[in-house]
N, C-alpha and C. Protein backbone atom coordinates (compact mmCIF):
# COMPACT_ATOMS: atom_id res chain seq x y z
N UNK A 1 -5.95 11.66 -8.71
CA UNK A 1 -4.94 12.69 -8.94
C UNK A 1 -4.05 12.23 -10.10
N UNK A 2 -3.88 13.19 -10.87
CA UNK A 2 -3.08 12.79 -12.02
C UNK A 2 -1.30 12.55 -11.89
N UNK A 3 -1.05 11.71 -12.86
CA UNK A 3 0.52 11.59 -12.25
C UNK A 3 1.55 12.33 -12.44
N UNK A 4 0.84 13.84 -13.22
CA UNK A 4 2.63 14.85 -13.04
C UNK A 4 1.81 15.43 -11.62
N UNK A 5 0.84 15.49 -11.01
CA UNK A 5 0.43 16.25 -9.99
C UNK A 5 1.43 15.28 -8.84
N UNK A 6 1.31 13.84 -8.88
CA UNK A 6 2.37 13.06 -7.92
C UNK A 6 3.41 13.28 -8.14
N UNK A 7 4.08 13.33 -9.18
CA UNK A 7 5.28 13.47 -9.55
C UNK A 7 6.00 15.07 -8.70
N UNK A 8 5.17 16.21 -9.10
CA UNK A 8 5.53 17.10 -8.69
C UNK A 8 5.44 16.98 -6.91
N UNK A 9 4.25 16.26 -6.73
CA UNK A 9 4.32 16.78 -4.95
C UNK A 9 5.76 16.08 -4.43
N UNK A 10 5.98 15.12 -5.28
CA UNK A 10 7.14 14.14 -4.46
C UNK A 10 8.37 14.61 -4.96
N UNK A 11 8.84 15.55 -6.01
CA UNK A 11 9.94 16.02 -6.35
C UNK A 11 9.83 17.28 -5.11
N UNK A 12 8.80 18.14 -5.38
CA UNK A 12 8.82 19.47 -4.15
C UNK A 12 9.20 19.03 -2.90
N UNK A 13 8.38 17.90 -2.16
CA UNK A 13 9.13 17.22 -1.12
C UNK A 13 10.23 16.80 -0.90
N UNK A 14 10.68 16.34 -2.20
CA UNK A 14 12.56 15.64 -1.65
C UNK A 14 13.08 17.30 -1.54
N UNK A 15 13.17 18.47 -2.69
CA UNK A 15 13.88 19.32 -2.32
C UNK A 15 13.49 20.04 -1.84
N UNK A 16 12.35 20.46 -0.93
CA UNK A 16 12.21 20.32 0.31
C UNK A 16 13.20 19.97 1.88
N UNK A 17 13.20 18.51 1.48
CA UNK A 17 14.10 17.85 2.71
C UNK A 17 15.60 18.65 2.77
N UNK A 18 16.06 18.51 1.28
CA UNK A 18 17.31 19.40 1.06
C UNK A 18 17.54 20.41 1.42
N UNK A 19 16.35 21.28 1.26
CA UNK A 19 16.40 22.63 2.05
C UNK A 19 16.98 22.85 3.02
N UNK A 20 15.55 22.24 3.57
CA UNK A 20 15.83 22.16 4.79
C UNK A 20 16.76 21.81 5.91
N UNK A 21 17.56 20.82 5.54
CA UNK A 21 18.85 20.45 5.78
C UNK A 21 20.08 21.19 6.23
N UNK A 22 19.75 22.04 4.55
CA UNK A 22 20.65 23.05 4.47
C UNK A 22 20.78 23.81 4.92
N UNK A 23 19.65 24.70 4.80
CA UNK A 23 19.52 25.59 5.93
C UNK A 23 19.90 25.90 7.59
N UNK A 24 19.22 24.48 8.14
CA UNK A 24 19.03 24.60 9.53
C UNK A 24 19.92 23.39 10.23
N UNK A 25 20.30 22.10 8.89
CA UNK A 25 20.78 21.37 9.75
C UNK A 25 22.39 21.53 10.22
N UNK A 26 22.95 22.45 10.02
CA UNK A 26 24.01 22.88 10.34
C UNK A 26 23.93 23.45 11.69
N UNK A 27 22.91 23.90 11.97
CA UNK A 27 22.24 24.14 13.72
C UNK A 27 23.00 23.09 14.74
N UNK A 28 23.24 21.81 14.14
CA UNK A 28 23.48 20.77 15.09
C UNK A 28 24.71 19.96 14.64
N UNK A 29 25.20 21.21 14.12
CA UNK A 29 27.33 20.45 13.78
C UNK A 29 27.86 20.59 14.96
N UNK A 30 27.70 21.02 15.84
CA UNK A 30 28.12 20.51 17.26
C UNK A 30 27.96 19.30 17.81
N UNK A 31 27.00 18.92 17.27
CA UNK A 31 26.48 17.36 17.71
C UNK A 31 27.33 15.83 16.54
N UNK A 32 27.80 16.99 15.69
CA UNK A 32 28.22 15.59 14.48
C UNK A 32 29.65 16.14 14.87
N UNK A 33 30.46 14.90 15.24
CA UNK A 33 32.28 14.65 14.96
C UNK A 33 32.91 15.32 14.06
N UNK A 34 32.05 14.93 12.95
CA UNK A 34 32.75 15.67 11.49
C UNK A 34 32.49 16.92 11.33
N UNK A 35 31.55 17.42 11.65
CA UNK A 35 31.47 19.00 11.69
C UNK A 35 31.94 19.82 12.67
N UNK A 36 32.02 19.00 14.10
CA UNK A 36 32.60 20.04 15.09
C UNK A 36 33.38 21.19 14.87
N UNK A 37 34.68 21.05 13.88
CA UNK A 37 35.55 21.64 13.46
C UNK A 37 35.59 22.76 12.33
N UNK A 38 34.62 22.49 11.79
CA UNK A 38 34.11 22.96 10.56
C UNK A 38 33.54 24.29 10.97
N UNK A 39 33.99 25.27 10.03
CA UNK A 39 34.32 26.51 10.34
C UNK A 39 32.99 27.34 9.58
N UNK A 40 32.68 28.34 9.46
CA UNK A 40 31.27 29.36 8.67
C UNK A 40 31.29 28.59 7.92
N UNK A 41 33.08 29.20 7.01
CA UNK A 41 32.74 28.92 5.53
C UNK A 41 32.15 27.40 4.87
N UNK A 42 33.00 26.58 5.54
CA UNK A 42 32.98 24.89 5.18
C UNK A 42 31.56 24.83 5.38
N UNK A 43 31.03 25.19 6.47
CA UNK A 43 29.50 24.73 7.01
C UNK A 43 28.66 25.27 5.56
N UNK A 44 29.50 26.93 5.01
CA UNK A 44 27.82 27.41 4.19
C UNK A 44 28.64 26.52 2.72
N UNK A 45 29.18 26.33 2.29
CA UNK A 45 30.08 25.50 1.19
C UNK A 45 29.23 23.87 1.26
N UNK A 46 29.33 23.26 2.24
CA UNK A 46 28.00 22.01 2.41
C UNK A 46 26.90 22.18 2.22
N UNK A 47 26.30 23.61 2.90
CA UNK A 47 25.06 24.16 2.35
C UNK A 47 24.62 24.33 1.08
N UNK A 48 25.69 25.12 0.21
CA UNK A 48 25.40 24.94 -1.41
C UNK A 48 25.22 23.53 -1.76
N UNK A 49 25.89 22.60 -1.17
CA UNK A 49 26.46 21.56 -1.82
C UNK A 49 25.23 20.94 -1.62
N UNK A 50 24.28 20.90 -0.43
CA UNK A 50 23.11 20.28 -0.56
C UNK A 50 21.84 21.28 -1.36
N UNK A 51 22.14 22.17 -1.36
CA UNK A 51 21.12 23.08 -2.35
C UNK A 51 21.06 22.82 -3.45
N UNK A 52 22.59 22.56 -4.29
CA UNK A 52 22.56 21.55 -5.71
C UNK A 52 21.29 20.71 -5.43
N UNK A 53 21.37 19.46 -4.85
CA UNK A 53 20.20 18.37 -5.09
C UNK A 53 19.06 19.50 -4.69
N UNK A 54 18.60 20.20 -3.97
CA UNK A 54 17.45 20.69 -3.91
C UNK A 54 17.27 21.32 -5.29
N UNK A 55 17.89 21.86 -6.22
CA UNK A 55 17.61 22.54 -7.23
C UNK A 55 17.54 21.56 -8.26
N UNK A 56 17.91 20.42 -8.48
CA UNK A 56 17.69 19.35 -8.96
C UNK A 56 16.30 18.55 -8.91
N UNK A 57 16.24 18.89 -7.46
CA UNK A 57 14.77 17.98 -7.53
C UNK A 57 13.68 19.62 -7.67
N UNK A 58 13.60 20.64 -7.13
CA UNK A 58 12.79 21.97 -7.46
C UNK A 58 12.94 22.12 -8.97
N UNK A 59 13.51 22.21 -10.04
CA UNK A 59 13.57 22.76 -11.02
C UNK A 59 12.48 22.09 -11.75
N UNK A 60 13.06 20.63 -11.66
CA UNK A 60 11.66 19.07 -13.04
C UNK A 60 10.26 19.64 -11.81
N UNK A 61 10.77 19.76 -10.54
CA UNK A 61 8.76 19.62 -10.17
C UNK A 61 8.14 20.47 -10.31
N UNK A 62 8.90 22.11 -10.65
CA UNK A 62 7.86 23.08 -11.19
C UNK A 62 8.07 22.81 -12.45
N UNK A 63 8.70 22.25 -13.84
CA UNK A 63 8.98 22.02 -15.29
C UNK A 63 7.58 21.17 -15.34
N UNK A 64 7.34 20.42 -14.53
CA UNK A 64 6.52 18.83 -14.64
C UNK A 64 5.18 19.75 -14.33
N UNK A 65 5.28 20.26 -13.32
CA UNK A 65 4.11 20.95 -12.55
C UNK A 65 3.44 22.00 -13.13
N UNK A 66 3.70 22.77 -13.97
CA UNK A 66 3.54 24.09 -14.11
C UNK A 66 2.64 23.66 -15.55
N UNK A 67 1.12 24.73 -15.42
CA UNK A 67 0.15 24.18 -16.45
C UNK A 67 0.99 24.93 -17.53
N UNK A 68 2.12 25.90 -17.70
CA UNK A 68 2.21 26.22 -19.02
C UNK A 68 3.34 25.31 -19.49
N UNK A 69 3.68 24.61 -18.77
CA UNK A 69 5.09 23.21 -19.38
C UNK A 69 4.31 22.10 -19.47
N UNK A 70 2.86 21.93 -19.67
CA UNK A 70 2.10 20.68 -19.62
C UNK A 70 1.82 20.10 -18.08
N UNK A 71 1.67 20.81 -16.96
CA UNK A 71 1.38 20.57 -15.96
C UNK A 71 -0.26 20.56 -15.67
N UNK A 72 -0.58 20.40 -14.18
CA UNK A 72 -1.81 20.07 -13.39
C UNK A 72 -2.02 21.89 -12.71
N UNK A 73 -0.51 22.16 -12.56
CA UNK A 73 -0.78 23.45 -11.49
C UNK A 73 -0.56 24.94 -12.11
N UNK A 74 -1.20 25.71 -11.41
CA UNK A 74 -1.00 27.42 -12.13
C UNK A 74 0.46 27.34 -11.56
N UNK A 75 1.11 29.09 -11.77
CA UNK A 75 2.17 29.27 -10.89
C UNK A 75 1.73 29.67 -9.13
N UNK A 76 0.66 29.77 -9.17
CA UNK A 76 0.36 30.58 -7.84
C UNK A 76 -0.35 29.05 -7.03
N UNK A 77 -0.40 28.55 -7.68
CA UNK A 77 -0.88 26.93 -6.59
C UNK A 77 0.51 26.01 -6.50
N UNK A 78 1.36 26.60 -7.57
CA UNK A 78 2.95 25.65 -7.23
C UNK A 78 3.59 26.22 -6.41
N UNK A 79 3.45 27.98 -6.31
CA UNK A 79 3.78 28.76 -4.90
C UNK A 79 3.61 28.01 -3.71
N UNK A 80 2.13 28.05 -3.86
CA UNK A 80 1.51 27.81 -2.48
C UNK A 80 1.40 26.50 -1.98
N UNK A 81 1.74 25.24 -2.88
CA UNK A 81 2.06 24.23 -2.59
C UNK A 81 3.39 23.74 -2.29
N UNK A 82 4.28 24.70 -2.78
CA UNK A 82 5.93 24.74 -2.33
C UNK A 82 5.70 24.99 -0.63
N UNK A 83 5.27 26.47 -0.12
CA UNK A 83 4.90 26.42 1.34
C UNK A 83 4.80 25.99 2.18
N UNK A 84 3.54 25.26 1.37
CA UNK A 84 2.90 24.52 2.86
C UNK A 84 3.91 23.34 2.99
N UNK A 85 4.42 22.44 1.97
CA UNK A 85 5.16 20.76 1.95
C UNK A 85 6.84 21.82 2.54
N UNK A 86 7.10 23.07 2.65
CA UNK A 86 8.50 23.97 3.36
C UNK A 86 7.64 23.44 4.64
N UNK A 87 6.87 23.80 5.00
CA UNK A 87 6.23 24.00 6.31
C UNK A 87 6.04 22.57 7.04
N UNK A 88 5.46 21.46 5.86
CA UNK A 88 5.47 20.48 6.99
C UNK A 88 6.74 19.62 6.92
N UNK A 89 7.65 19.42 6.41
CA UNK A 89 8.81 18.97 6.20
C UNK A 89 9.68 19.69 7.17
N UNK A 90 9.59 21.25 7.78
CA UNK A 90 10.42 22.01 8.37
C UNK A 90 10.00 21.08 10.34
N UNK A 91 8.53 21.21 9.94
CA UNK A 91 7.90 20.55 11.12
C UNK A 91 8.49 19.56 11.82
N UNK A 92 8.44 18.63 10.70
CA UNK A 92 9.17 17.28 10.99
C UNK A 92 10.57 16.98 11.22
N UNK A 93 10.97 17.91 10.44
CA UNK A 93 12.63 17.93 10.65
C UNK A 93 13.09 18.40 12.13
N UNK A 94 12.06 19.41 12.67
CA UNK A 94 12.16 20.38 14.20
C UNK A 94 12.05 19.15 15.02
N UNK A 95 11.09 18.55 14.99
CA UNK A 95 10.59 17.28 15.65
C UNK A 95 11.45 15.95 16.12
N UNK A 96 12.10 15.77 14.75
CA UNK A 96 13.46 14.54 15.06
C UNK A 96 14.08 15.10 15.64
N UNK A 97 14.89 16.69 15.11
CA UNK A 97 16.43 16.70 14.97
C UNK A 97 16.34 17.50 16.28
N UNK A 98 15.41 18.53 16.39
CA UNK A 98 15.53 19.40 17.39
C UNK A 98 13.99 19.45 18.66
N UNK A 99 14.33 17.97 19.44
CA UNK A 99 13.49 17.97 20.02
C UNK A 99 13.07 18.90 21.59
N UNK A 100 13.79 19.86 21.36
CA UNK A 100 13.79 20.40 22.53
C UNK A 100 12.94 21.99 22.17
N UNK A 101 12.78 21.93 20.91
CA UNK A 101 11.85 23.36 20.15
C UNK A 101 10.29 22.64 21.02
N UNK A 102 10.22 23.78 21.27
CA UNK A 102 8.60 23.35 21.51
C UNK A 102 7.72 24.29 20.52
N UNK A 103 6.84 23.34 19.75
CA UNK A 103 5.74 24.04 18.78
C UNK A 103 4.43 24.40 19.70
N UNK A 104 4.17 25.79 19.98
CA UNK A 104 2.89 26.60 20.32
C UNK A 104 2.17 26.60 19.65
N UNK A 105 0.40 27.21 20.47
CA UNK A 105 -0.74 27.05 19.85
C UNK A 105 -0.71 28.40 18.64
N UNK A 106 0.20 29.31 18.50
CA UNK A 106 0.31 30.10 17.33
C UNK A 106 0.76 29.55 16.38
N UNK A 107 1.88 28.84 16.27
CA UNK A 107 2.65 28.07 15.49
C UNK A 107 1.24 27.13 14.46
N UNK A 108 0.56 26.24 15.39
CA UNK A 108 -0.38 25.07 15.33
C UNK A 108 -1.24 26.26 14.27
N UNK A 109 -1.88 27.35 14.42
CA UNK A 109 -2.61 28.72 13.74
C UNK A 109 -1.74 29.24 12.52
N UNK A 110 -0.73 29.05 12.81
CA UNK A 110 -0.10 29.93 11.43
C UNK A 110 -0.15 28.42 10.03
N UNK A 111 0.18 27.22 11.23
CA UNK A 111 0.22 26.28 9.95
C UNK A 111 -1.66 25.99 9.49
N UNK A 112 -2.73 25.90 10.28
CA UNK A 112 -3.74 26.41 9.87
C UNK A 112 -4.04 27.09 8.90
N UNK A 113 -3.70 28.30 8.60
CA UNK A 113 -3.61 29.65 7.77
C UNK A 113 -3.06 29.09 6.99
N UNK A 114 -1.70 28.79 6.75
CA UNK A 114 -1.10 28.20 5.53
C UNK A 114 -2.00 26.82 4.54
N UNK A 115 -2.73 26.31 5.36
CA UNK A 115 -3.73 25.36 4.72
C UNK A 115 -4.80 25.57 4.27
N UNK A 116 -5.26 26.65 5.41
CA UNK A 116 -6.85 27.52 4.57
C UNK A 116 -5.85 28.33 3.28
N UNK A 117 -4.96 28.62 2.99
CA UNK A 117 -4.49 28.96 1.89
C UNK A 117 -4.13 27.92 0.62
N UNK A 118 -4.11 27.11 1.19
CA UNK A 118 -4.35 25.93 -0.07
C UNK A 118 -5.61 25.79 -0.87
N UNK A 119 -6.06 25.67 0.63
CA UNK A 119 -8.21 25.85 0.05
C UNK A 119 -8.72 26.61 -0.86
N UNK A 120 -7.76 27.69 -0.29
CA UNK A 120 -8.34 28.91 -1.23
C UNK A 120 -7.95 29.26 -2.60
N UNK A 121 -6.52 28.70 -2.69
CA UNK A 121 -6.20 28.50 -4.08
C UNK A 121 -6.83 27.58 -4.75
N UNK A 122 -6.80 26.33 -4.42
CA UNK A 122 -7.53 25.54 -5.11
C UNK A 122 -9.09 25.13 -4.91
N UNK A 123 -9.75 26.45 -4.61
CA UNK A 123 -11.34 26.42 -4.42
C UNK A 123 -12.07 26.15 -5.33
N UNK A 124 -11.57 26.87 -6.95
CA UNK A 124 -11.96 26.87 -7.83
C UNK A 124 -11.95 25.05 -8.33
N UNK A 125 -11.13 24.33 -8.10
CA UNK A 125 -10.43 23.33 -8.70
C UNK A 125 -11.75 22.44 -7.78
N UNK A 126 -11.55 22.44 -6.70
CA UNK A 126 -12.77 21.97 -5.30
C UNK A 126 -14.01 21.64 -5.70
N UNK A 127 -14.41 23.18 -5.93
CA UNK A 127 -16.49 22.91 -5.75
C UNK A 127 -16.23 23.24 -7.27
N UNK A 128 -15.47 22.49 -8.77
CA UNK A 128 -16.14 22.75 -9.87
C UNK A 128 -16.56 21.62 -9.99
């Protein structure tokens, strides 16, 4: 694998984590001291504040990534590779932070689907 193709999977992954964070880890400011208190606004104001680094690390890994900036990937395989690394990063994050989610055998099928969709983007790339 070539090294803006690493470069990009591991930039999509950190802002990724950020996302994710952002998004959902405010789910569990009840559980942190410092947030107990912390009101919508403050909570979605941290949220931007971690979306900065996600847009920091998203912006260079599609710049790096993208075959028309000198990349490895189309736009529709940096789509679909954004997804799936949302999907298993969201996984993992459910797993530590919120162990009381239970993941079903649909869940286990939809992330399936999201992988036969990798395949399928990069089929061409596969059996040439």
């Amino acid at each position: 694998m070539e090294i803006k193709a690493v470069y990009t999977l591991l930039l999509l992954s950190g802002s990724n984590l950020f996302m994710t964070i952002a998004w959902y880890g405010h789910l569990k400011s009840g559980q942190v001291s410092l947030l107990k208190s912390t009101g919508l606004c403050g909570l979605i104001l941290i949220s931007w504040g971690l979306a900065f680094f996600e847009y920091c690390l998203q912006v260079p890994a599609n710049r790096i990534g993208f075959r028309g900036t000198g990349g490895p990937f189309s736009l529709v395989e940096l789509k679909v590779l954004q997804e799936v690394i949302t999907l298993v990063v969201f996984v993992l994050f459910s797993f530590f932070f919120f162990k009381d989610e239970v993941i079903r055998w649909n869940h286990l099928a939809a992330f399936g689907c999201l992988v036969m969709a990798v395949y399928f983007v990069f089929y061409h790339k596969i059996n040439a």
